[in-house]
C-alpha atoms as a PDB file:
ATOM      1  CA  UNK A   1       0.000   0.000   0.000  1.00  0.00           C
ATOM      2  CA  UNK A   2       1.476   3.350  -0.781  1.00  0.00           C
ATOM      3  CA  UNK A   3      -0.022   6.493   0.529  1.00  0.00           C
ATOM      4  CA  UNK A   4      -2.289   8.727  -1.881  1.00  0.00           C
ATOM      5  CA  UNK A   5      -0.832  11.930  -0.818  1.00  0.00           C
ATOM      6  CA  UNK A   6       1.090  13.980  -4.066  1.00  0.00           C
ATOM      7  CA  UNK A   7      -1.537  16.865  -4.959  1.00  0.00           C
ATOM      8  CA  UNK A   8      -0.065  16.805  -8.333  1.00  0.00           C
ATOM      9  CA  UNK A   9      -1.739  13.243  -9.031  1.00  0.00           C
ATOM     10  CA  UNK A  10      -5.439  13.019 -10.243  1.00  0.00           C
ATOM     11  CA  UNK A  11      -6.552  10.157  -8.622  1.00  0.00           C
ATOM     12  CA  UNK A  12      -9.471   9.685 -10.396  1.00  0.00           C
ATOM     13  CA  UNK A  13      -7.378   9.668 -14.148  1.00  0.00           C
ATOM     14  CA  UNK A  14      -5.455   6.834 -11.950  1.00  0.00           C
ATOM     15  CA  UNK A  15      -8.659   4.802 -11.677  1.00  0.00           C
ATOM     16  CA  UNK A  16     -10.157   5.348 -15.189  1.00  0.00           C
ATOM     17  CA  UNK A  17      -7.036   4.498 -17.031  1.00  0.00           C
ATOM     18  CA  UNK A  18      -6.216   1.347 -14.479  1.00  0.00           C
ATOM     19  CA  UNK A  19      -9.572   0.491 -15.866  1.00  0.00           C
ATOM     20  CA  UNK A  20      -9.499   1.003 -18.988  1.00  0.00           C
ATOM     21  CA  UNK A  21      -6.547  -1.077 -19.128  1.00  0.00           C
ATOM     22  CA  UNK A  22      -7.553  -4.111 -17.262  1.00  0.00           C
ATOM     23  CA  UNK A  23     -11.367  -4.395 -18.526  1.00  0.00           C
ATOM     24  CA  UNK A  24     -10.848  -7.810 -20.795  1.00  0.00           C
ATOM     25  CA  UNK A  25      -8.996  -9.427 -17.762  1.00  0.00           C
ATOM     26  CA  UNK A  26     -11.654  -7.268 -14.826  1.00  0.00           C
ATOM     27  CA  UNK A  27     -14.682  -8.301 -16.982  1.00  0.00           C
ATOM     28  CA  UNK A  28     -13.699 -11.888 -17.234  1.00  0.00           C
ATOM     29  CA  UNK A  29     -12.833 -12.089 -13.233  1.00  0.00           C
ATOM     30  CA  UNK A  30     -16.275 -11.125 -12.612  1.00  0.00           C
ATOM     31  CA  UNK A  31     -19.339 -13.557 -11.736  1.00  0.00           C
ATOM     32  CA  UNK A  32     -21.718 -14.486 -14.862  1.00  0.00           C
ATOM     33  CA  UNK A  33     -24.756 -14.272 -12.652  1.00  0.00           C
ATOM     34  CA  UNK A  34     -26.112 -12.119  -9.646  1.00  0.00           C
ATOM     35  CA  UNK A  35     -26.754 -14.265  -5.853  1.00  0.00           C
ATOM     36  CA  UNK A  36     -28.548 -13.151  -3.603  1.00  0.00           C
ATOM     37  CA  UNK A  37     -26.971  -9.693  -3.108  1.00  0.00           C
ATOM     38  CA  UNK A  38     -29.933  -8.312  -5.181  1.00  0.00           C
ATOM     39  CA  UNK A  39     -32.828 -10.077  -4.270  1.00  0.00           C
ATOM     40  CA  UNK A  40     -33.969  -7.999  -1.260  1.00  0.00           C
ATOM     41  CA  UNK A  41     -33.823  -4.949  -3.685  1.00  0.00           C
ATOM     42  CA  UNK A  42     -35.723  -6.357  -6.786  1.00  0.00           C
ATOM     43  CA  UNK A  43     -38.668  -7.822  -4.042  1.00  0.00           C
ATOM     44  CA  UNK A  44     -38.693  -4.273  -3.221  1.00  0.00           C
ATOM     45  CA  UNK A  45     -39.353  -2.927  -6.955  1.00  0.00           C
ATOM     46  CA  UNK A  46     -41.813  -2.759  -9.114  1.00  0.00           C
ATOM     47  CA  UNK A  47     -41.597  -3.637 -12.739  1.00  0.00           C
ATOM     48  CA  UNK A  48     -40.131  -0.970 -15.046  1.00  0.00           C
ATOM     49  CA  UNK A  49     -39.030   1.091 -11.990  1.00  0.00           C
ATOM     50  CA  UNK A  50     -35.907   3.074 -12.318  1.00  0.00           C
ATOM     51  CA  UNK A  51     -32.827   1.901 -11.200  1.00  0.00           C
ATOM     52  CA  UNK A  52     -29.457   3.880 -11.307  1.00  0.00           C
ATOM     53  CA  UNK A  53     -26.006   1.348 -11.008  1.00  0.00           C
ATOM     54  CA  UNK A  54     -23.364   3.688 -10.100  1.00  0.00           C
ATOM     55  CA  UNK A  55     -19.432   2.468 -11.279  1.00  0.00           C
ATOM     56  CA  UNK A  56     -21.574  -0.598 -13.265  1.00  0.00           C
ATOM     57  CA  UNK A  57     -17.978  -1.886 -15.044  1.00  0.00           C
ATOM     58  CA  UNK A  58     -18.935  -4.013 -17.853  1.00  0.00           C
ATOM     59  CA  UNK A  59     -22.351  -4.485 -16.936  1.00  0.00           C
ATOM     60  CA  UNK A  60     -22.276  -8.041 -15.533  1.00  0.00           C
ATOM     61  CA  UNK A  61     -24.033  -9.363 -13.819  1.00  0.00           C
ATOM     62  CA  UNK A  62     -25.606  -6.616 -11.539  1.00  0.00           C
ATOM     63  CA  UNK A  63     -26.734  -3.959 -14.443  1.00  0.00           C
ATOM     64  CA  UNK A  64     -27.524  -7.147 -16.812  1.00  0.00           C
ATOM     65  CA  UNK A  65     -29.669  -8.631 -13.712  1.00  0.00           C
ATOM     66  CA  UNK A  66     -31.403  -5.785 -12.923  1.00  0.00           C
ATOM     67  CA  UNK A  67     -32.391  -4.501 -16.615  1.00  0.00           C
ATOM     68  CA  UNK A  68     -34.255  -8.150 -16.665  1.00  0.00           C
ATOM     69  CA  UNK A  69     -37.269  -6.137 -14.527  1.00  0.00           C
ATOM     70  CA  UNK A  70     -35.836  -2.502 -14.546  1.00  0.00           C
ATOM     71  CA  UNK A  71     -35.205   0.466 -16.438  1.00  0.00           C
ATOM     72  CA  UNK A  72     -31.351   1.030 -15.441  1.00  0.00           C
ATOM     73  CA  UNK A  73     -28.542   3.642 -16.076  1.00  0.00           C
ATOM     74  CA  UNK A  74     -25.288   2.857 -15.588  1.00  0.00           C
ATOM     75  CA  UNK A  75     -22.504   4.844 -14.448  1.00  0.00           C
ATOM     76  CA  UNK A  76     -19.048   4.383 -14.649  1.00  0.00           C
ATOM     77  CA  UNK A  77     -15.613   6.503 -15.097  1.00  0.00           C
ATOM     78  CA  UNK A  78     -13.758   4.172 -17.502  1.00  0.00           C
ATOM     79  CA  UNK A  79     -14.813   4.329 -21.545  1.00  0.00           C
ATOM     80  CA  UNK A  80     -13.876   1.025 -22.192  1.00  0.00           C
ATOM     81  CA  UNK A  81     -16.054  -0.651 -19.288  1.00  0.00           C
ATOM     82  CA  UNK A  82     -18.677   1.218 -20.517  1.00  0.00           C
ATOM     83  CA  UNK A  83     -18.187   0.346 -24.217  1.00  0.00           C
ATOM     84  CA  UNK A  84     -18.383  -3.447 -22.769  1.00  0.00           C
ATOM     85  CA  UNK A  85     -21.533  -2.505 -20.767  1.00  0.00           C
ATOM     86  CA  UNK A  86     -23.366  -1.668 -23.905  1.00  0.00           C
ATOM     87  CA  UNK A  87     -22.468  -4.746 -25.630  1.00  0.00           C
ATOM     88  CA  UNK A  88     -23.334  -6.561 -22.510  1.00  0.00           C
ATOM     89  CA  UNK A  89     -26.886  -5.054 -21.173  1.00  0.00           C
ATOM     90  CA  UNK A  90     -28.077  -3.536 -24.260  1.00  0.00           C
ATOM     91  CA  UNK A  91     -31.154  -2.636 -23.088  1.00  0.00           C
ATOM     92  CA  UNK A  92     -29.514  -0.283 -20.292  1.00  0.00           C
ATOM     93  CA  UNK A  93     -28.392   3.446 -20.778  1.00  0.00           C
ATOM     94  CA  UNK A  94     -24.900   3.570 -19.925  1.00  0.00           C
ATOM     95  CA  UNK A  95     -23.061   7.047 -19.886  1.00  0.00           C
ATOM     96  CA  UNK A  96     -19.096   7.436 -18.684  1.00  0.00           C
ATOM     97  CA  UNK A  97     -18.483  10.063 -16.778  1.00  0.00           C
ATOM     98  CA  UNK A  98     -17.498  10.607 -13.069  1.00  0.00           C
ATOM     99  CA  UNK A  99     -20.975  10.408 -10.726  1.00  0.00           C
ATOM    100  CA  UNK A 100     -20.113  13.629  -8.707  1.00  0.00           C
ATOM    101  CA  UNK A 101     -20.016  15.264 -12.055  1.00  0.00           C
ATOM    102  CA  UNK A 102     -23.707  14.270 -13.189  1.00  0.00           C
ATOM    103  CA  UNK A 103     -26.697  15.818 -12.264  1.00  0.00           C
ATOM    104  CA  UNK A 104     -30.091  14.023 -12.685  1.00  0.00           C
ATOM    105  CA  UNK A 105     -33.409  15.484 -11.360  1.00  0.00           C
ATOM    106  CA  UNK A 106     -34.710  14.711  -7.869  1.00  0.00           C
ATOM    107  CA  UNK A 107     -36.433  11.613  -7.490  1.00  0.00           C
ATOM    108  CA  UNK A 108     -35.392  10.145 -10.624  1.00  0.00           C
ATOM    109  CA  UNK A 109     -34.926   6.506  -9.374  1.00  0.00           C
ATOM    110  CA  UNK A 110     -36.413   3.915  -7.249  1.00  0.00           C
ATOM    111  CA  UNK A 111     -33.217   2.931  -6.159  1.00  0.00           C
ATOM    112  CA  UNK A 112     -29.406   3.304  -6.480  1.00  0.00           C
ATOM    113  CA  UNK A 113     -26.458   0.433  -6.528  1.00  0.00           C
ATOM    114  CA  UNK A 114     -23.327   0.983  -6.003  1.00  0.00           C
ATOM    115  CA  UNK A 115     -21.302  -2.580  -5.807  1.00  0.00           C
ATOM    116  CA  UNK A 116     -16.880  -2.296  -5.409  1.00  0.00           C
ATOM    117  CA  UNK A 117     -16.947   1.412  -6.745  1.00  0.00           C
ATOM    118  CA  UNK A 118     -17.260   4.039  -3.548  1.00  0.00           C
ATOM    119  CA  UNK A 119     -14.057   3.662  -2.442  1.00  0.00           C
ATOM    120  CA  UNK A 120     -12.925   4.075  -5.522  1.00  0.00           C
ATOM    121  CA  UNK A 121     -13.905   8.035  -4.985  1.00  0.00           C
ATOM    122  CA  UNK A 122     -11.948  10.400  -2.538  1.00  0.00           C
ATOM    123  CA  UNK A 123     -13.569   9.374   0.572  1.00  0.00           C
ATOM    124  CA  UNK A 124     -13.974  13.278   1.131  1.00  0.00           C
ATOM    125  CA  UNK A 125     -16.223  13.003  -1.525  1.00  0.00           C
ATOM    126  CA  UNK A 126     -18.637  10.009  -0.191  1.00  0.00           C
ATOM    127  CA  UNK A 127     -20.826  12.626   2.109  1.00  0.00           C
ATOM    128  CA  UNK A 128     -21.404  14.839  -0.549  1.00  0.00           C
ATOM    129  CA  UNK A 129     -22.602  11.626  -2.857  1.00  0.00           C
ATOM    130  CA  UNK A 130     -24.633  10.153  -0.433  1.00  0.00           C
ATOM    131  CA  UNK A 131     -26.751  13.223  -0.237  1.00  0.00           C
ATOM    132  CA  UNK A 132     -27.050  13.793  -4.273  1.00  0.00           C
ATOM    133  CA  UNK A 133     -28.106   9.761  -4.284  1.00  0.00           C
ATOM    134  CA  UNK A 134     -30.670  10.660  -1.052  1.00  0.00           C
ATOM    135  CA  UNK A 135     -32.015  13.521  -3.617  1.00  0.00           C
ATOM    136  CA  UNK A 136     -31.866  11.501  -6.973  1.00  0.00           C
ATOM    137  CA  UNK A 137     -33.956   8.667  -5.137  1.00  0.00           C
ATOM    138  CA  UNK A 138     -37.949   9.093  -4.945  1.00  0.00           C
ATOM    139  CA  UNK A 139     -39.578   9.067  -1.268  1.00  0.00           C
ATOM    140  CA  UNK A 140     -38.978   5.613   0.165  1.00  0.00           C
ATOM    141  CA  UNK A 141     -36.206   4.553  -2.684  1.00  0.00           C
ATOM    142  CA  UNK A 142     -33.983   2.594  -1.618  1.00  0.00           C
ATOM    143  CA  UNK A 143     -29.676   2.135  -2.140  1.00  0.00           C
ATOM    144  CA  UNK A 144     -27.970  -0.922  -1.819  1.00  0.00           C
ATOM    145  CA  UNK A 145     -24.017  -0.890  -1.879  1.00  0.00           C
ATOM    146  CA  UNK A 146     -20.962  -2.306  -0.166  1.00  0.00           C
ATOM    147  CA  UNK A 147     -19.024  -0.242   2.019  1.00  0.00           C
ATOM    148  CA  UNK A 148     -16.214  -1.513   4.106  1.00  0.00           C
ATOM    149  CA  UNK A 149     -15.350  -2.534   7.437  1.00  0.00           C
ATOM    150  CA  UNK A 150     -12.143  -0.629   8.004  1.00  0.00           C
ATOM    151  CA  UNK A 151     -10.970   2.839   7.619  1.00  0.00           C
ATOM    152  CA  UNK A 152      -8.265   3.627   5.147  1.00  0.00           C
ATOM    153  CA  UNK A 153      -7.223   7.020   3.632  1.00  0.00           C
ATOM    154  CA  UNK A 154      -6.110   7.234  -0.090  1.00  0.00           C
ATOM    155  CA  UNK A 155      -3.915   4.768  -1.219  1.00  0.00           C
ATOM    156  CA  UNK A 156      -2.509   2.716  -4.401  1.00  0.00           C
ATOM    157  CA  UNK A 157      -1.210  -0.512  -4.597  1.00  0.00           C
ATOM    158  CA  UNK A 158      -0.038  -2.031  -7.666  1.00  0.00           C
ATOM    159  CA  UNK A 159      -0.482  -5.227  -9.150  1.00  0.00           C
ATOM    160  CA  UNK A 160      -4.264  -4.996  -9.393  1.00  0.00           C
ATOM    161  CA  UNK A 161      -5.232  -6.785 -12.270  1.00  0.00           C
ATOM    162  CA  UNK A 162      -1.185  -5.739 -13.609  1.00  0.00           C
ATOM    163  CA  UNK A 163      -2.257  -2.207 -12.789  1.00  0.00           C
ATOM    164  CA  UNK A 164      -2.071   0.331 -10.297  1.00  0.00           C
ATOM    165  CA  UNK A 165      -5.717   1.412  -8.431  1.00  0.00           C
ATOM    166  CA  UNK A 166      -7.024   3.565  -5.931  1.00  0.00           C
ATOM    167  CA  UNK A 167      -8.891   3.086  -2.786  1.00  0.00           C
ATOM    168  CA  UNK A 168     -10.319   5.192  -0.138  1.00  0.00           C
ATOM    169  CA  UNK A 169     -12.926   4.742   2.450  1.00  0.00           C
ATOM    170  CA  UNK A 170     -14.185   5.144   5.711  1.00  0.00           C
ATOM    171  CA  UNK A 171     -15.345   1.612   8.313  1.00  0.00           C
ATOM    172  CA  UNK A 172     -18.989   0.675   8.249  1.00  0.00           C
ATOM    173  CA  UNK A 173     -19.933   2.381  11.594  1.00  0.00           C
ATOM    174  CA  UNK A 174     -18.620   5.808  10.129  1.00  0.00           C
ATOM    175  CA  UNK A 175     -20.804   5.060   6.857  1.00  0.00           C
ATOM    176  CA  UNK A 176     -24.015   4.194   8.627  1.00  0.00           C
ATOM    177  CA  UNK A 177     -23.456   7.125  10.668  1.00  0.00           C
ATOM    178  CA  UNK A 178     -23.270   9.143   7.540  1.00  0.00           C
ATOM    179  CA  UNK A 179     -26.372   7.922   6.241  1.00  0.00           C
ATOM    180  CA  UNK A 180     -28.111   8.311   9.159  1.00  0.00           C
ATOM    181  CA  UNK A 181     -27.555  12.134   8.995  1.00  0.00           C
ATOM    182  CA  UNK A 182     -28.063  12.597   5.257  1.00  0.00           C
ATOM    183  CA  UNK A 183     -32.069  11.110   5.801  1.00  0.00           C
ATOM    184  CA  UNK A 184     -31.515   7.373   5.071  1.00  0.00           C
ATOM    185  CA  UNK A 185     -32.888   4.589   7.105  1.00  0.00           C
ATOM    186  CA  UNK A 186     -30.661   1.249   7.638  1.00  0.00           C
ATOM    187  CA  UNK A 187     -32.975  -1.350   6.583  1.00  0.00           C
ATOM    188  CA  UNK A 188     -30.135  -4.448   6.130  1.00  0.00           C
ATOM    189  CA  UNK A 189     -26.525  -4.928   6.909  1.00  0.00           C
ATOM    190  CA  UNK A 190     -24.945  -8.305   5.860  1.00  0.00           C
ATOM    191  CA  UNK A 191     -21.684  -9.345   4.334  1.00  0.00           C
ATOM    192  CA  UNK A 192     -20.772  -9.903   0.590  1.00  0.00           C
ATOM    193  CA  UNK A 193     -17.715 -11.306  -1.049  1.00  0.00           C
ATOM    194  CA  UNK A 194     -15.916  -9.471  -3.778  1.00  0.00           C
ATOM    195  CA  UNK A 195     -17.740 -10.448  -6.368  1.00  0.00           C
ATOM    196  CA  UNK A 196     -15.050 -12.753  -8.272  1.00  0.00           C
ATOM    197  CA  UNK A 197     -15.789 -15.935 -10.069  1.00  0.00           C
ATOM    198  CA  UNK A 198     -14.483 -18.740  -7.762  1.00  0.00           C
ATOM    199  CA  UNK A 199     -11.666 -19.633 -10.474  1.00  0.00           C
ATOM    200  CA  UNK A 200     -10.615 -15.644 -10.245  1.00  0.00           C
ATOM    201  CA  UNK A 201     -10.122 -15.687  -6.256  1.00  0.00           C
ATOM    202  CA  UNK A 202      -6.490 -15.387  -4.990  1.00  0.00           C
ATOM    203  CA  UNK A 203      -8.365 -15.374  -1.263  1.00  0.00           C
ATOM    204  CA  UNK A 204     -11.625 -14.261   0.547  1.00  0.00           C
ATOM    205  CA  UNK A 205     -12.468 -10.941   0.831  1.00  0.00           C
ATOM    206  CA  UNK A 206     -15.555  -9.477   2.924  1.00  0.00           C
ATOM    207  CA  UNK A 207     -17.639  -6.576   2.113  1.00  0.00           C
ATOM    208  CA  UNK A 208     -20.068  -4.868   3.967  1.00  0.00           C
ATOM    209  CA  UNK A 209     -23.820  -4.937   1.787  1.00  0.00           C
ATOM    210  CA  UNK A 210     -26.299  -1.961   3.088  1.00  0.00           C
ATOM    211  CA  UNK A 211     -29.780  -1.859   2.618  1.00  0.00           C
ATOM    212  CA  UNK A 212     -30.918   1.626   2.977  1.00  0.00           C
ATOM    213  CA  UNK A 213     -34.169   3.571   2.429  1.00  0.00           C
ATOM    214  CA  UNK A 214     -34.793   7.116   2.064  1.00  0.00           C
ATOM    215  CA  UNK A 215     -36.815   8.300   5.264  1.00  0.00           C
END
């Protein structure tokens, strides 16, 4: 782990181009299907409802699961994933750009995903897009998303898919306090795994998933 600390580095060029670079080997790590990290969200849904996937990679499985029952948009910095998303879920609409750059209008979607992308952002940044996802989502919508358990300022390691990435983020009880103040409700907290094919796994990891609803 080195320490994300030189002002002169854009972070976020860091992530798109790691990206970019690694989406064949990324996209192919990836599970084919969704489990049952979704299926609390889609009971909650009704059919056609809108559904906004923020950092969606290549589109599989969660934006290609969810456009089975749902109208989704998917979000994510790197061209290339989202060039593969469009092949893959072509039924989606898929723009590239970085989410605190968007605006959409308030209560556009019935709920918001967000699955291995947050702490890909500045973690300075995650208040701020909690409360544009809190306005985005209609009364009652709901945001599912994994978080993590342990604190870490900026960093980089290399070696991440034979590139070098960026994480950021704050532990679980910081996020769920952060939530909390923003107007969101904790309906679920479980654990996930990193969402790697079994034959992609070098070793377990654990993710918090959150349920949350908009009070």
């Amino acid at each position: 782990m080195n320490p994300a600390i030189d002002p002169k580095m854009d972070y976020k060029a860091l992530v798109r181009k790691g990206y970019d670079t690694c989406a064949q080997a990324y996209d192919k790590s990836r599970k084919a299907e969704a489990g049952a990290e979704l299926l609390r969200l889609r009971d909650r849904l009704h059919e056609g409802d809108a559904v906004l996937d923020i950092g969606c990679g290549a589109g599989v499985p969660i934006a290609k699961a969810l456009a089975e029952r749902f109208n989704v948009t998917g979000v994510d910095l790197s061209r290339e994933m989202i060039r593969r998303a469009q092949q893959n879920v072509p039924t989606g609409n898929f723009t590239c750009a970085d989410i605190m750059s968007l605006r959409f209008p308030p209560a556009s979607f019935s709920a918001v995903v967000a699955f291995y992308s947050i702490f890909h952002l500045p973690r300075e940044e995650h208040s701020l897009l909690f409360r544009r996802i809190h306005r985005w989502l209609a009364p009652g919508g709901l945001f599912l998303c994994t978080l993590s358990h342990f604190s870490e300022e900026g960093y980089t390691e290399d070696g991440f898919f034979s590139v070098t990435m960026y994480w950021s983020n704050y532990r679980l009880s910081g996020y769920i306090e952060i939530l909390s103040r923003t107007g969101f409700m904790l309906v679920q907290s479980e654990s996930t795994g990193s969402g790697y094919a079994e034959s992609a796994q070098e070793f377990t990891e654990d993710h918090p998933l959150v349920l949350a609803q908009k009070r």
